[in-house]
C-alpha atoms as a PDB file:
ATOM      1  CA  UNK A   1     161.530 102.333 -19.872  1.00  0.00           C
ATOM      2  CA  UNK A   2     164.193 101.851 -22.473  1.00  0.00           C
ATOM      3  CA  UNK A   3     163.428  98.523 -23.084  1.00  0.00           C
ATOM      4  CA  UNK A   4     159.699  98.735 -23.166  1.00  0.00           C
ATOM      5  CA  UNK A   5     160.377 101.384 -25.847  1.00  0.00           C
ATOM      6  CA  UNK A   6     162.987  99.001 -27.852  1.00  0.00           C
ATOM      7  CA  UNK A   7     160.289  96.177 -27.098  1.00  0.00           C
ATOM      8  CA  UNK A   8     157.291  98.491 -29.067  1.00  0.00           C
ATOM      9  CA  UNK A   9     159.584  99.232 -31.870  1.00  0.00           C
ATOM     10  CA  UNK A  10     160.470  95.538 -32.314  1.00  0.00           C
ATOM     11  CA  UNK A  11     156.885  94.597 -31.967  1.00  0.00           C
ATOM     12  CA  UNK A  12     155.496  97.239 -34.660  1.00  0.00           C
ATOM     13  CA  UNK A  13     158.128  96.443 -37.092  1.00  0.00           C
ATOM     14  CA  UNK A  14     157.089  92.639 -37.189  1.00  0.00           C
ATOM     15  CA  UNK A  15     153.543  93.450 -37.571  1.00  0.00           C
ATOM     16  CA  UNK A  16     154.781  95.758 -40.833  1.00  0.00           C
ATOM     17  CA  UNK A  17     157.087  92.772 -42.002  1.00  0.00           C
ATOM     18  CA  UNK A  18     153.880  90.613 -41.843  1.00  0.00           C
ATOM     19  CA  UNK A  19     151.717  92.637 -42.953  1.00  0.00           C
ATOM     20  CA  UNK A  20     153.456  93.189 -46.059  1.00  0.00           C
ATOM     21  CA  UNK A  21     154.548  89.890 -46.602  1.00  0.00           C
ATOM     22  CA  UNK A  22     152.508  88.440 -49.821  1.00  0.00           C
ATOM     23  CA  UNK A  23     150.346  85.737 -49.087  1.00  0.00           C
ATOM     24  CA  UNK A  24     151.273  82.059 -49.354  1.00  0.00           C
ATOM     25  CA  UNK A  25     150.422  80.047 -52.114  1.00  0.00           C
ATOM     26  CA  UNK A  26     147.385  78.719 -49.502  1.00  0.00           C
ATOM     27  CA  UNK A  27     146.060  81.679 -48.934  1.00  0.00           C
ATOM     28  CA  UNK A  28     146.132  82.617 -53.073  1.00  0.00           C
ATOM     29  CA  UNK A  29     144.431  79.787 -53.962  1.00  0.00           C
ATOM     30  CA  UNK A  30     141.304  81.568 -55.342  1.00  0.00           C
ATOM     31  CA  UNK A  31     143.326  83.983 -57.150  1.00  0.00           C
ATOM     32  CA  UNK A  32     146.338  81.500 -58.328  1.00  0.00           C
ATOM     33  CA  UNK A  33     144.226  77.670 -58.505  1.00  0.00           C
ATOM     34  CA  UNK A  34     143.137  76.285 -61.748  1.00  0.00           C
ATOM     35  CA  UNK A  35     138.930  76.419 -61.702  1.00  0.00           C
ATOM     36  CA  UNK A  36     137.206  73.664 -63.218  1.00  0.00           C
ATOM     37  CA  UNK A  37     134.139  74.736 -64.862  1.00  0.00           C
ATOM     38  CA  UNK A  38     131.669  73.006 -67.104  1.00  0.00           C
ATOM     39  CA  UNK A  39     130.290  74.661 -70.324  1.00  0.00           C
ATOM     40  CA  UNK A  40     127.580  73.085 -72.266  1.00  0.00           C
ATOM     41  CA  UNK A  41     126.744  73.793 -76.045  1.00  0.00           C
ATOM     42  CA  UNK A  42     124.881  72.653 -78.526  1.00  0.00           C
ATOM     43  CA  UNK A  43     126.743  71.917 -82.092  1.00  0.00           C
ATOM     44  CA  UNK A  44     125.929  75.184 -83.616  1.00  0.00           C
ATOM     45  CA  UNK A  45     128.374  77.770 -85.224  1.00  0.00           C
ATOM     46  CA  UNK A  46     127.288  80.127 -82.434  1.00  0.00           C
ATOM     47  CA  UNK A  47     129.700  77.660 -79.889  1.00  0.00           C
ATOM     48  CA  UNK A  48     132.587  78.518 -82.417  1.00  0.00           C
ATOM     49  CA  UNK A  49     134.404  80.708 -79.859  1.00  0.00           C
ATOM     50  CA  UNK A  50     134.111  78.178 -77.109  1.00  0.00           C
ATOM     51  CA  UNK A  51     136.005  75.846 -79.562  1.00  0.00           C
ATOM     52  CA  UNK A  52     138.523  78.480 -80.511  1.00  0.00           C
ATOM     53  CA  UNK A  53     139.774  78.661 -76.559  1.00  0.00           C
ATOM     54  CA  UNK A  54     139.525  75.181 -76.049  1.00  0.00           C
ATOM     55  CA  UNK A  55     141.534  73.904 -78.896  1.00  0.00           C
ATOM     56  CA  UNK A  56     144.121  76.802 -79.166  1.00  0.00           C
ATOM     57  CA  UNK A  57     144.372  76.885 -75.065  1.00  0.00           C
ATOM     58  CA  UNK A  58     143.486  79.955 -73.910  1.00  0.00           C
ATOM     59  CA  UNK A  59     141.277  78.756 -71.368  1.00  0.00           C
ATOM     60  CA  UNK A  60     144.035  76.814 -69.894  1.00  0.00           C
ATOM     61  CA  UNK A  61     146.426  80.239 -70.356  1.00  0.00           C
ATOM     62  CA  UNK A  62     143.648  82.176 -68.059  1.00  0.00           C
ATOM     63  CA  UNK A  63     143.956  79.562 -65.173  1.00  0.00           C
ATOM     64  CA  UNK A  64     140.327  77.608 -65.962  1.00  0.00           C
ATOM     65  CA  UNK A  65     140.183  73.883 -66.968  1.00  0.00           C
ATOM     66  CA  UNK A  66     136.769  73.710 -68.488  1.00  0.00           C
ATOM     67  CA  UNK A  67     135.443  70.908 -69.500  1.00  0.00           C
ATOM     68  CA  UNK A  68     132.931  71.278 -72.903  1.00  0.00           C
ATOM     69  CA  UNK A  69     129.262  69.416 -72.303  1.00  0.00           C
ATOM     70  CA  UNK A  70     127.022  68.561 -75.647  1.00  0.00           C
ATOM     71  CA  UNK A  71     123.451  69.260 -75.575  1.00  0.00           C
ATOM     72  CA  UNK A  72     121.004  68.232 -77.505  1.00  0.00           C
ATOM     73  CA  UNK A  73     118.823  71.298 -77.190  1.00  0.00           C
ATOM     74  CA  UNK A  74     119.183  75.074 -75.925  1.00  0.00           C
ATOM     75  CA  UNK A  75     116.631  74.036 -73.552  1.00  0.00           C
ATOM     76  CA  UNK A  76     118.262  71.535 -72.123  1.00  0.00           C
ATOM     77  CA  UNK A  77     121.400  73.590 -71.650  1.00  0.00           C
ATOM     78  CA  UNK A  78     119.779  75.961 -69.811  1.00  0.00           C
ATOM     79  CA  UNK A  79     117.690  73.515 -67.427  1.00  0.00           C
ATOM     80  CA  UNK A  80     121.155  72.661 -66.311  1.00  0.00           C
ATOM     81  CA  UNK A  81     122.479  75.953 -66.114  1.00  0.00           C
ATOM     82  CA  UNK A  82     119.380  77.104 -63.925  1.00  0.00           C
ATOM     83  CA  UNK A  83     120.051  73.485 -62.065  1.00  0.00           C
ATOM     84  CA  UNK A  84     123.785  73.962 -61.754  1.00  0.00           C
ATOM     85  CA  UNK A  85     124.556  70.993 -63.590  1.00  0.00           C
ATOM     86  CA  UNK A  86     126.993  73.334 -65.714  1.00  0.00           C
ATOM     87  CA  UNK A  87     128.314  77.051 -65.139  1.00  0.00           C
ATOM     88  CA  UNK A  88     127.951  77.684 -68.225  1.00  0.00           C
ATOM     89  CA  UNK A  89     126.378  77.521 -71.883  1.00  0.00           C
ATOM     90  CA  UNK A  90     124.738  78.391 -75.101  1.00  0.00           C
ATOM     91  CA  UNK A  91     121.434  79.350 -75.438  1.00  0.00           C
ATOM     92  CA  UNK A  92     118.673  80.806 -77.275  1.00  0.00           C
ATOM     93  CA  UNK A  93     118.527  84.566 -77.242  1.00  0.00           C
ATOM     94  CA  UNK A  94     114.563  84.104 -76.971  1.00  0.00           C
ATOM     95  CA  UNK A  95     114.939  81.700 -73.997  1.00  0.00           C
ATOM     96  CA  UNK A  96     117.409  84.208 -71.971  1.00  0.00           C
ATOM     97  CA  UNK A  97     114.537  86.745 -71.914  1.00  0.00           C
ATOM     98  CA  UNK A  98     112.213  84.358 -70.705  1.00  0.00           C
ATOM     99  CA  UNK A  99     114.298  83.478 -68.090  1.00  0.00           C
ATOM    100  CA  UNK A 100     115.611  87.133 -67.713  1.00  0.00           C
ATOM    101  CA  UNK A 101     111.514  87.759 -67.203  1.00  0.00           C
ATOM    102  CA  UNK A 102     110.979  85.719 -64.084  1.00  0.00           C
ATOM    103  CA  UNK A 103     115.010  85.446 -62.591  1.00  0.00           C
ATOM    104  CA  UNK A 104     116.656  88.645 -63.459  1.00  0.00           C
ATOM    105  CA  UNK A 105     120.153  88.231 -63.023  1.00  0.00           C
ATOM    106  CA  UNK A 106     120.206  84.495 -62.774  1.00  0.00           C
ATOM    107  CA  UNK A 107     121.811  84.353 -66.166  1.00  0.00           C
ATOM    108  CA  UNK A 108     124.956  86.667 -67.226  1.00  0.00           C
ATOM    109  CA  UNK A 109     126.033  87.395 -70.627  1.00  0.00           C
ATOM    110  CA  UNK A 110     129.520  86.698 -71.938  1.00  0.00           C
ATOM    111  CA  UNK A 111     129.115  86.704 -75.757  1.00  0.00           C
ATOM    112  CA  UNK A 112     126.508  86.983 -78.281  1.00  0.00           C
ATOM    113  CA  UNK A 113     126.422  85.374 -81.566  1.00  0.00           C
ATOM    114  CA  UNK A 114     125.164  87.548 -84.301  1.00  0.00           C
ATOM    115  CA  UNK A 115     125.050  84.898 -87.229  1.00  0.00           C
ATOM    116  CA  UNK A 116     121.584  85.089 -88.796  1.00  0.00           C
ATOM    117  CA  UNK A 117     118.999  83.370 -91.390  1.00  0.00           C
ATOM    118  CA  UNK A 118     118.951  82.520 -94.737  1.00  0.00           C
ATOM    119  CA  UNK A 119     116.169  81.531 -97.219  1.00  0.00           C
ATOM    120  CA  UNK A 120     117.498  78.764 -99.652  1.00  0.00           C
ATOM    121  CA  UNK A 121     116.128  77.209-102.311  1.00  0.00           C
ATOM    122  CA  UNK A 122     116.872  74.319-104.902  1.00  0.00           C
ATOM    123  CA  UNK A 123     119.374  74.503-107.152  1.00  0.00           C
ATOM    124  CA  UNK A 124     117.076  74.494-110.165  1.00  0.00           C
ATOM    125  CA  UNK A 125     114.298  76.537-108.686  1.00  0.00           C
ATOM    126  CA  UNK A 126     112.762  79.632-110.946  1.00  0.00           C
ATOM    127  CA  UNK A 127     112.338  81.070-107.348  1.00  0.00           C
ATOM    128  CA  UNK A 128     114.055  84.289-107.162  1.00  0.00           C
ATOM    129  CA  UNK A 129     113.414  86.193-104.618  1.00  0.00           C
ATOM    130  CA  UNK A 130     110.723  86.259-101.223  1.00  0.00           C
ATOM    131  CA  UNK A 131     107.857  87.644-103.396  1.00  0.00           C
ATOM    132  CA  UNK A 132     108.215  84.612-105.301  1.00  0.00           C
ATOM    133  CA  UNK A 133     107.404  82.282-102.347  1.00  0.00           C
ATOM    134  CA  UNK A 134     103.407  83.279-101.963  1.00  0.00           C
ATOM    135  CA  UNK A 135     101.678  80.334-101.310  1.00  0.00           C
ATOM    136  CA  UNK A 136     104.359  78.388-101.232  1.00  0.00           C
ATOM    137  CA  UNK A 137     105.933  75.873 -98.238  1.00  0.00           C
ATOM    138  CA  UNK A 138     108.628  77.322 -96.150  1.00  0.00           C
ATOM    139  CA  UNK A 139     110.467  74.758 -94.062  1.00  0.00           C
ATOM    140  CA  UNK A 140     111.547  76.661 -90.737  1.00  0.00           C
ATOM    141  CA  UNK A 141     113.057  74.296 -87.617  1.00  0.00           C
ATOM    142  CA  UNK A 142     110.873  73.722 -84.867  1.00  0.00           C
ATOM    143  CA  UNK A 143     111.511  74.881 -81.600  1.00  0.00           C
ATOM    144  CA  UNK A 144     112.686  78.446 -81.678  1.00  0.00           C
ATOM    145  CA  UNK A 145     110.826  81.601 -82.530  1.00  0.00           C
ATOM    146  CA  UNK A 146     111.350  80.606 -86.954  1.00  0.00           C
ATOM    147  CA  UNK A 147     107.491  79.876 -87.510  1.00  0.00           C
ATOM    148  CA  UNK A 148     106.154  83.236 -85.852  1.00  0.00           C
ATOM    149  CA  UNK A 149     109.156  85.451 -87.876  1.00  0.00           C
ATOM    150  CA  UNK A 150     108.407  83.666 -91.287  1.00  0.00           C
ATOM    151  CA  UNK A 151     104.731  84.321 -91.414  1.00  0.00           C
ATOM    152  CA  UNK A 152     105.150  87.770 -90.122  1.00  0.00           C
ATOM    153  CA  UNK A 153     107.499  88.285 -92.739  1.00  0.00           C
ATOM    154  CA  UNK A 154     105.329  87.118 -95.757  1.00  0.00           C
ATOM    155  CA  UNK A 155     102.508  89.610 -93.708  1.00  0.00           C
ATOM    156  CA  UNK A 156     104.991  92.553 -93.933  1.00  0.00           C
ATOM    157  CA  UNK A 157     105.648  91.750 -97.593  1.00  0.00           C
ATOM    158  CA  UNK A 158     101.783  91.133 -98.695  1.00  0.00           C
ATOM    159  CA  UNK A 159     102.008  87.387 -99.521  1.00  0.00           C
ATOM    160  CA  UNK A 160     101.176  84.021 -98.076  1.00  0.00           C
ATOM    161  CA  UNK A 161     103.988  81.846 -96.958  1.00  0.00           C
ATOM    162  CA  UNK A 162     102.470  78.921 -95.903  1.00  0.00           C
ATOM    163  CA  UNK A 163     105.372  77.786 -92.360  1.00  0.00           C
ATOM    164  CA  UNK A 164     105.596  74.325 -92.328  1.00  0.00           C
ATOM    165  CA  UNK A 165     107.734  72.684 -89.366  1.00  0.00           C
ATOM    166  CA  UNK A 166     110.529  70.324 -89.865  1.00  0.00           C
ATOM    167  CA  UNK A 167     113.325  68.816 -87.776  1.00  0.00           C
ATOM    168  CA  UNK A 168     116.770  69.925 -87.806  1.00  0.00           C
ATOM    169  CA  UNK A 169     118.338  67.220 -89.063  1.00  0.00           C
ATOM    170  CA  UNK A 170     118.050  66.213 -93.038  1.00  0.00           C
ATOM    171  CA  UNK A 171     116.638  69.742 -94.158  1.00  0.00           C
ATOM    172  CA  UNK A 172     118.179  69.533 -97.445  1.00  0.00           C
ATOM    173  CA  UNK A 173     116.525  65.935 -97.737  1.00  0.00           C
ATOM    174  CA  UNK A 174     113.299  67.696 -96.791  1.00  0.00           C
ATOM    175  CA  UNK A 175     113.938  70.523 -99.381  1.00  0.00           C
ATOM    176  CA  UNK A 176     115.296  68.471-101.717  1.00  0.00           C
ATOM    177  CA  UNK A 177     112.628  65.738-101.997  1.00  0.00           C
ATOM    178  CA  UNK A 178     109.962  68.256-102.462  1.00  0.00           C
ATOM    179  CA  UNK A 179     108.025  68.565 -99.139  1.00  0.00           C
ATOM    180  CA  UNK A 180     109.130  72.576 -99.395  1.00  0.00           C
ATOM    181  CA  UNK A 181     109.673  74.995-101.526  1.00  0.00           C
ATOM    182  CA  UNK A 182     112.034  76.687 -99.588  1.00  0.00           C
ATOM    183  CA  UNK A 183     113.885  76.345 -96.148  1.00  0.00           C
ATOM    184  CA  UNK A 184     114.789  79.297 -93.596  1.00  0.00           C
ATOM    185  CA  UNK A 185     117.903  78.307 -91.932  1.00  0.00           C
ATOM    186  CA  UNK A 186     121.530  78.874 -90.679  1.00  0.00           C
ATOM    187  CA  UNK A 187     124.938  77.560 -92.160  1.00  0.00           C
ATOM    188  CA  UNK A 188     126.352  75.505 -92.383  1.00  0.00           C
ATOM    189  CA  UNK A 189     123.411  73.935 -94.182  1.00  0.00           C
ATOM    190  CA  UNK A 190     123.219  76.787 -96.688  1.00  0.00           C
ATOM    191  CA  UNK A 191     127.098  75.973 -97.484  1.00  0.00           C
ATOM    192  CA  UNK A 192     126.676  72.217 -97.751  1.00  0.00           C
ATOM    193  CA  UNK A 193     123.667  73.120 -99.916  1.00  0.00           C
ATOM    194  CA  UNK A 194     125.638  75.402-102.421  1.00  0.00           C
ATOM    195  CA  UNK A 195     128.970  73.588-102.378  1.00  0.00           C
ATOM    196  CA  UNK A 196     127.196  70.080-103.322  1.00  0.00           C
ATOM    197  CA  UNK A 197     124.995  72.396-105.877  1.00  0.00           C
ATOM    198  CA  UNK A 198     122.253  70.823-104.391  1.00  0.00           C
ATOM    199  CA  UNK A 199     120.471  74.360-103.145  1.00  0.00           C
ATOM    200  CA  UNK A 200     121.000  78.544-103.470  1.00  0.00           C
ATOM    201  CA  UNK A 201     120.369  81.146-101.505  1.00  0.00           C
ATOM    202  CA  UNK A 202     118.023  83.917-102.119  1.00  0.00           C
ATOM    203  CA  UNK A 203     118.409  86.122 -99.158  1.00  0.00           C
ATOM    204  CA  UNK A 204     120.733  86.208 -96.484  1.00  0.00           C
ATOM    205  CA  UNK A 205     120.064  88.195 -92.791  1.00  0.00           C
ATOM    206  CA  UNK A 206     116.615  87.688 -93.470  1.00  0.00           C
ATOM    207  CA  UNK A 207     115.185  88.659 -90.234  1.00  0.00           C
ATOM    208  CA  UNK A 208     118.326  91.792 -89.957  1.00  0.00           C
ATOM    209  CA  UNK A 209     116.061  93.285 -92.869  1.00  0.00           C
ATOM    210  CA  UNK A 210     112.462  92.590 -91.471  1.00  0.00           C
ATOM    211  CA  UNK A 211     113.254  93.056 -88.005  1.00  0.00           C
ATOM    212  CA  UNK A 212     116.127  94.421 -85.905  1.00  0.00           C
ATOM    213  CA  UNK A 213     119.684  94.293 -87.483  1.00  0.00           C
ATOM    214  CA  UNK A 214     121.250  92.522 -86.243  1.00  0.00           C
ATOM    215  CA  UNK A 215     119.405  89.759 -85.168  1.00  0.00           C
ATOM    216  CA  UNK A 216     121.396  87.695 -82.798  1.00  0.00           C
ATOM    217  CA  UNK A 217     119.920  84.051 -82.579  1.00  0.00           C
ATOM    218  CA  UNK A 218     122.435  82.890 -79.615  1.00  0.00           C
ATOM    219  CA  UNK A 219     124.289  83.893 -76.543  1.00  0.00           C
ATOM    220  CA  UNK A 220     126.533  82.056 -73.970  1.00  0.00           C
ATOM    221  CA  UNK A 221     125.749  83.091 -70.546  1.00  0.00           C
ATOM    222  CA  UNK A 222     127.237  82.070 -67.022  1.00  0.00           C
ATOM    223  CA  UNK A 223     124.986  81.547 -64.008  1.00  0.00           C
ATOM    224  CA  UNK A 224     125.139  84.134 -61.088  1.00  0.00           C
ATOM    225  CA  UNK A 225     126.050  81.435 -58.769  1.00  0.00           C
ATOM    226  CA  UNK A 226     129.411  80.461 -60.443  1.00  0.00           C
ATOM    227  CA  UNK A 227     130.095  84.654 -60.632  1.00  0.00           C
ATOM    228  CA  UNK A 228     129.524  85.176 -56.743  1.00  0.00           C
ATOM    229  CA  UNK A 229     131.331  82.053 -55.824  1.00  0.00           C
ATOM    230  CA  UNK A 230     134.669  82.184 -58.136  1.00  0.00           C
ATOM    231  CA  UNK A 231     134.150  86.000 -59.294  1.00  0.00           C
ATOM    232  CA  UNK A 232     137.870  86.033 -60.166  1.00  0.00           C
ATOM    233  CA  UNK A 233     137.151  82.906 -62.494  1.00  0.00           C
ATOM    234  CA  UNK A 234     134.534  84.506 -63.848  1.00  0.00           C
ATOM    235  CA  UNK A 235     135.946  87.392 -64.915  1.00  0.00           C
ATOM    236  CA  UNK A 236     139.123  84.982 -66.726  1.00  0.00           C
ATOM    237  CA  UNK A 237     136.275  83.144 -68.379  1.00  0.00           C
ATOM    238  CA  UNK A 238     135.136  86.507 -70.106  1.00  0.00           C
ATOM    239  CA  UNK A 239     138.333  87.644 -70.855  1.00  0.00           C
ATOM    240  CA  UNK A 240     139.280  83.955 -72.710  1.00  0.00           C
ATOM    241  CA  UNK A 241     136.503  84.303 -74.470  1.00  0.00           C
ATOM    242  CA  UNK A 242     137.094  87.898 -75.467  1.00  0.00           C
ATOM    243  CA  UNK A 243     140.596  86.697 -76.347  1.00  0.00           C
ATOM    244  CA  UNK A 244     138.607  83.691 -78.709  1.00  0.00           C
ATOM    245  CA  UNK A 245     136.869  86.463 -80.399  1.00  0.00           C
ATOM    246  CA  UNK A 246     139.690  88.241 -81.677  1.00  0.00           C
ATOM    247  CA  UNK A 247     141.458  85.623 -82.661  1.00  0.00           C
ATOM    248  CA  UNK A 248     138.440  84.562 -84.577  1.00  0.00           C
ATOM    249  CA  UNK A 249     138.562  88.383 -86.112  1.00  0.00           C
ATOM    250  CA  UNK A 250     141.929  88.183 -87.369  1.00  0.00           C
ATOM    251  CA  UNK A 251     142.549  84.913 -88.368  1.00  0.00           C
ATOM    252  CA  UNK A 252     139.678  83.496 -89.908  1.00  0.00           C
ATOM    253  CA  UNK A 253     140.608  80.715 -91.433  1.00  0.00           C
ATOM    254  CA  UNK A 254     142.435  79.216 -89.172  1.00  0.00           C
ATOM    255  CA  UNK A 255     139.664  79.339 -86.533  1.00  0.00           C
ATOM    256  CA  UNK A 256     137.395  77.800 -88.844  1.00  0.00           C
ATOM    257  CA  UNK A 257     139.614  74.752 -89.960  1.00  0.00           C
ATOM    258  CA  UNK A 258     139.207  73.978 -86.056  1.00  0.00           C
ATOM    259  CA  UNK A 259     135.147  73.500 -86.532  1.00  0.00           C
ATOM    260  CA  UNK A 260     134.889  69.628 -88.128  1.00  0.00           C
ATOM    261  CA  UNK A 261     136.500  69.114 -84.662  1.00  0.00           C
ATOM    262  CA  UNK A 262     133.210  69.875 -82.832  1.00  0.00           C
ATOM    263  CA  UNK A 263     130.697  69.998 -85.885  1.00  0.00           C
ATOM    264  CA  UNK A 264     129.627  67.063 -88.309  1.00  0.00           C
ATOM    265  CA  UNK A 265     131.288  69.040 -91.476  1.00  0.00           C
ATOM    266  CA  UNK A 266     134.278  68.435 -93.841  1.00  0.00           C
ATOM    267  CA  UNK A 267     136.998  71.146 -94.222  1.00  0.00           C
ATOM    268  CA  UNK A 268     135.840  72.368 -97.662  1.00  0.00           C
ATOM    269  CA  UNK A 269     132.268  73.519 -95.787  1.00  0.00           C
ATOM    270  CA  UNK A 270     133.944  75.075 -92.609  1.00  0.00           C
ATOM    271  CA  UNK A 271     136.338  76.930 -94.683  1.00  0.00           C
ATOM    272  CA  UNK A 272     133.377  78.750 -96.634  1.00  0.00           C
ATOM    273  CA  UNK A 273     130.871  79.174 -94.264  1.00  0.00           C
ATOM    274  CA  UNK A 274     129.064  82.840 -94.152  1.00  0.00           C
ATOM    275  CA  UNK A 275     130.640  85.169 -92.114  1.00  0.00           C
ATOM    276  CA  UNK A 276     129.072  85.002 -88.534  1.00  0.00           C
ATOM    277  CA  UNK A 277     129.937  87.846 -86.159  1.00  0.00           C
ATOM    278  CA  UNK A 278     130.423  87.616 -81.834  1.00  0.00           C
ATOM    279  CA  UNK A 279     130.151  90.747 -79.107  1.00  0.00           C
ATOM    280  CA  UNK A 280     132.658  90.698 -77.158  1.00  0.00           C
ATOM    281  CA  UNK A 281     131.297  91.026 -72.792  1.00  0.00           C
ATOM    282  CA  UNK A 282     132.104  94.671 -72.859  1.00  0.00           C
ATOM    283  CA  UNK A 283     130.816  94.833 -76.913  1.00  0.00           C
ATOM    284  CA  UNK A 284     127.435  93.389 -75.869  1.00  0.00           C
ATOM    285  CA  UNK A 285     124.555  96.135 -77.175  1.00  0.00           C
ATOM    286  CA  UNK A 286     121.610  95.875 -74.432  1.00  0.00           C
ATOM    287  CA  UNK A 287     119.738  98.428 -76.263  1.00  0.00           C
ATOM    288  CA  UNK A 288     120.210  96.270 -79.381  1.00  0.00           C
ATOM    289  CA  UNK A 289     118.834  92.962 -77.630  1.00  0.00           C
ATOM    290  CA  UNK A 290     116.091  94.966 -76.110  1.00  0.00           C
ATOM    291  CA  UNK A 291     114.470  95.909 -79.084  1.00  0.00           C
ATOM    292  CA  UNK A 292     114.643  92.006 -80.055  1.00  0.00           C
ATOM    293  CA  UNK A 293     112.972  91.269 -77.448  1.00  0.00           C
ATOM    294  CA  UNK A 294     110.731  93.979 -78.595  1.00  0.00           C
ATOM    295  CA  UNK A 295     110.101  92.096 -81.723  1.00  0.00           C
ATOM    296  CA  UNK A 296     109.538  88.805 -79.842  1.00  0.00           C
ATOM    297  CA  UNK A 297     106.648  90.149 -77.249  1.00  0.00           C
ATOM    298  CA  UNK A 298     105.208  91.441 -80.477  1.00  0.00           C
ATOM    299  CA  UNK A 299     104.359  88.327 -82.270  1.00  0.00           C
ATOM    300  CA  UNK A 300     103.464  86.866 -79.054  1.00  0.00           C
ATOM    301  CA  UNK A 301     106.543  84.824 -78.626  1.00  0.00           C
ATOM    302  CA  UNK A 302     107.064  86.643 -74.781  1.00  0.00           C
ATOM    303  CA  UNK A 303     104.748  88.352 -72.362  1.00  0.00           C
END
């Protein structure tokens, strides 16, 4: 009886010892392994904090070797993303909510970019301000929501802006040789445009006035897929790119001498680029985005 009871004692006290005994490096591998993940982006400002932990390491700090894919078009990042070609990417706000629409929860939200539009016009111009540009041409890019939000501003301020669609490469050549009379765009073309004294801008944040502000154009989002497979990686991905953010926030120029890296502009432009802004994950402002979205089933842009 003695030795049954000795035996029981022994026996409970290695099932204590074992159960206590932390994990081998085998069995931590999904907490402990480096996850490879592929981001794509497009060569926007907007992908600035995917640059930031890239190039300064912090994606390598949180565990995650990820490996930056170039797009050509928000589109085609997310056709990837919703073919797990990539895990990642940046996209079109307008784009998430269509996708949003008929896959809820197919796309998550890390960060949004905030940056917004300017109206710029040549240096020599006697155009002043929007009132100025009824009946004239307003260059807007093709292939996001620009078009609908131009005319809708000229209806909200009385006048006729007459849209006119151009590619995104050579705007300034397109403002510049006269086909416009004005261009609504993002930097860095407004910076090349005022540092070469070749263009000026008349109003910044235009659609933050007209419409919601602010008026986020962009948003990097992971698929649900990568989240329920490697949630732990997920949830380093967010913080490295909260991490991005702030360093972003408090050392500005420094995170912007890192852009000709990724972007076709010289130092001189990156350096004096206009302020453009990033939520944070847990900074993200749903109530914000749904009134954008507002906006965008209004002028037909979503059902």
């Amino acid at each position: 009886m003695k030795k049954t009871l000795e035996f029981s004692i022994i026996l409970v006290s290695l099932i204590l010892v074992i159960s206590c005994t932390p994990l081998s490096p085998a069995g931590m591998a999904k907490e402990e392994e480096t996850v490879h993940m592929k981001v794509g982006y497009i060569s926007y400002i907007s992908a600035h904090p995917l640059f930031i932990a890239q190039d300064r390491g912090i994606f390598s700090k949180h565990n995650l070797s990820v490996e930056l894919v170039k797009f050509d078009s928000p589109i085609d990042v997310y056709n990837a993303l919703l073919t797990s070609k990539i895990d990642s990417g940046l996209g079109s706000t307008l784009q998430y909510y269509s996708i949003e629409k008929t896959s809820p929860g197919r796309l998550i939200p890390v960060y949004v970019s905030i940056n917004d539009v300017l109206l710029i016009v040549p240096i020599n111009s006697t155009i002043k301000d929007i009132r100025d540009l009824d009946n004239k041409k307003v260059g807007v890019v093709l292939g996001g929501p620009g078009l609908a939000l131009v005319q809708k501003i000229g209806e909200i301020e009385g006048i006729k802006m007459n849209t006119v669609g151009i590619s995104s490469e050579n705007q300034l050549i397109t403002l510049m040789s006269g086909s416009v009379d004005a261009l609504a765009i993002t930097d860095p073309v407004a910076t090349i445009g005022a540092r070469k004294k070749l263009s000026k801008v008349i109003q910044s944040q235009i659609y933050a006035k007209y419409f919601v502000d602010p008026f986020p154009p962009a948003l990097v989002t992971m698929s649900s897929d990568f989240e329920s497979t490697h949630p732990l990686a997920a949830e380093r991905f967010k913080q490295a790119l909260d991490e991005s953010i702030d360093y972003l926030r408090e050392n500005r120029q420094e995170a912007l001498a890192l852009l000709p890296a990724h972007i076709p502009i010289e130092i001189d432009i990156a350096l004096n680029l206009y302020p453009a802004e990033y939520w944070k994950s847990s900074e993200i402002n749903s109530t914000l985005l749904g009134k954008q979205k507002d906006v965008f089933i209004s002028l037909g842009l979503l059902d």
